[in-house]
Protein backbone atom coordinates (compact mmCIF):
# COMPACT_ATOMS: atom_id res chain seq x y z
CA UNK A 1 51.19 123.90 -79.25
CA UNK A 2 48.63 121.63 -79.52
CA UNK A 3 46.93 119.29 -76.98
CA UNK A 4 47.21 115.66 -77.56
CA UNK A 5 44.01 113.64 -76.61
CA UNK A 6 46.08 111.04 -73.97
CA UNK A 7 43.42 108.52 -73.44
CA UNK A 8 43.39 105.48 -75.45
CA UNK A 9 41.35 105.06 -78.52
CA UNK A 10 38.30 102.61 -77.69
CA UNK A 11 39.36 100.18 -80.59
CA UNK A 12 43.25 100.06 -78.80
CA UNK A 13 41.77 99.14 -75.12
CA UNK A 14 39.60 96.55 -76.67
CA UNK A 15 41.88 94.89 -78.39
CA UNK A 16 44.36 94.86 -75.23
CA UNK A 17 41.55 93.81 -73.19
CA UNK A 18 41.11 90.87 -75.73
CA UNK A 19 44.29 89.96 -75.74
CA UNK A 20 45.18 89.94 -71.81
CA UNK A 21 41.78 87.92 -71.65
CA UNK A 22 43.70 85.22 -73.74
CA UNK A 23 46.71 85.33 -72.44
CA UNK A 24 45.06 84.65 -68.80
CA UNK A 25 42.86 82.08 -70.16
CA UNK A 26 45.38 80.38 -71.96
CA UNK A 27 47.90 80.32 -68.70
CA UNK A 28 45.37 78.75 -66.64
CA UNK A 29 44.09 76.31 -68.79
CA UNK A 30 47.76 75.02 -69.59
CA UNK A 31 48.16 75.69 -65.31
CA UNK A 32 45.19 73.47 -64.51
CA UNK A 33 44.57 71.32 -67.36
CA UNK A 34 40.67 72.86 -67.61
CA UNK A 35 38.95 74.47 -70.91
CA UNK A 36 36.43 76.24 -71.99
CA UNK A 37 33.91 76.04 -74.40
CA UNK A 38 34.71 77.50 -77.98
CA UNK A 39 32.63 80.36 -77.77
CA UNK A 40 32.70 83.88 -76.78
CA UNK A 41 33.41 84.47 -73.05
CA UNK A 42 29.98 86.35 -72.85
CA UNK A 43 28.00 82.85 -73.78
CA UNK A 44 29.85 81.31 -71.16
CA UNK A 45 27.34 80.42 -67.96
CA UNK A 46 28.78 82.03 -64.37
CA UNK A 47 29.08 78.43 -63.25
CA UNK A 48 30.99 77.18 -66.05
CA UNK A 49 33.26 80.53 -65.16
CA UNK A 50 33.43 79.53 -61.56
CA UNK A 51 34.51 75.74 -62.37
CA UNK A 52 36.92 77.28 -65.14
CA UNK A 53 38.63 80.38 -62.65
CA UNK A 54 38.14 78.05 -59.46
CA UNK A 55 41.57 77.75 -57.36
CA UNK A 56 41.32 74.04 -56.18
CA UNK A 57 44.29 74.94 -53.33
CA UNK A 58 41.74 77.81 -52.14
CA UNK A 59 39.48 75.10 -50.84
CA UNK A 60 40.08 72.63 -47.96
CA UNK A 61 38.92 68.83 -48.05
CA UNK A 62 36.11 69.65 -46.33
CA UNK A 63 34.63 72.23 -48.60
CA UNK A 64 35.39 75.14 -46.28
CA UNK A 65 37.31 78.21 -47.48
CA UNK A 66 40.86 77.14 -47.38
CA UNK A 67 41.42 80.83 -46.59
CA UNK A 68 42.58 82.15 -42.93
CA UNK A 69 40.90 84.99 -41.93
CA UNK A 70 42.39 86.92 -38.91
């Protein structure tokens, strides 16, 4: 009997990784109308991340946290 190896090759998880990256970015940006440059996510800058990922409905008019905290 031998003993399969169960963990995913490196190659397979990146190329899921890639791939759930894209589907995510392309929900959102069909979602909230926003886009990102054409490069590679890594040459992106954390703010234009932020202003990419940012939930507008998260925020209240005021600039506070639109979230409750107990």
């Amino acid at each position: 009997m031998s003993i399969r190896n169960t963990r995913p090759r490196e190659r397979d998880a990146t190329a899921d990784d890639a791939l759930m990256a894209l589907s995510l970015i392309t929900v959102w940006s069909m979602r909230t109308g926003r886009s990102l440059r054409p490069v590679p996510v890594s040459e992106l800058t954390a703010q234009e991340l932020e202003d990419f990922w940012a939930d507008d409905q998260m925020v209240a008019p005021d600039g506070a946290s639109g979230v409750s905290r107990p």
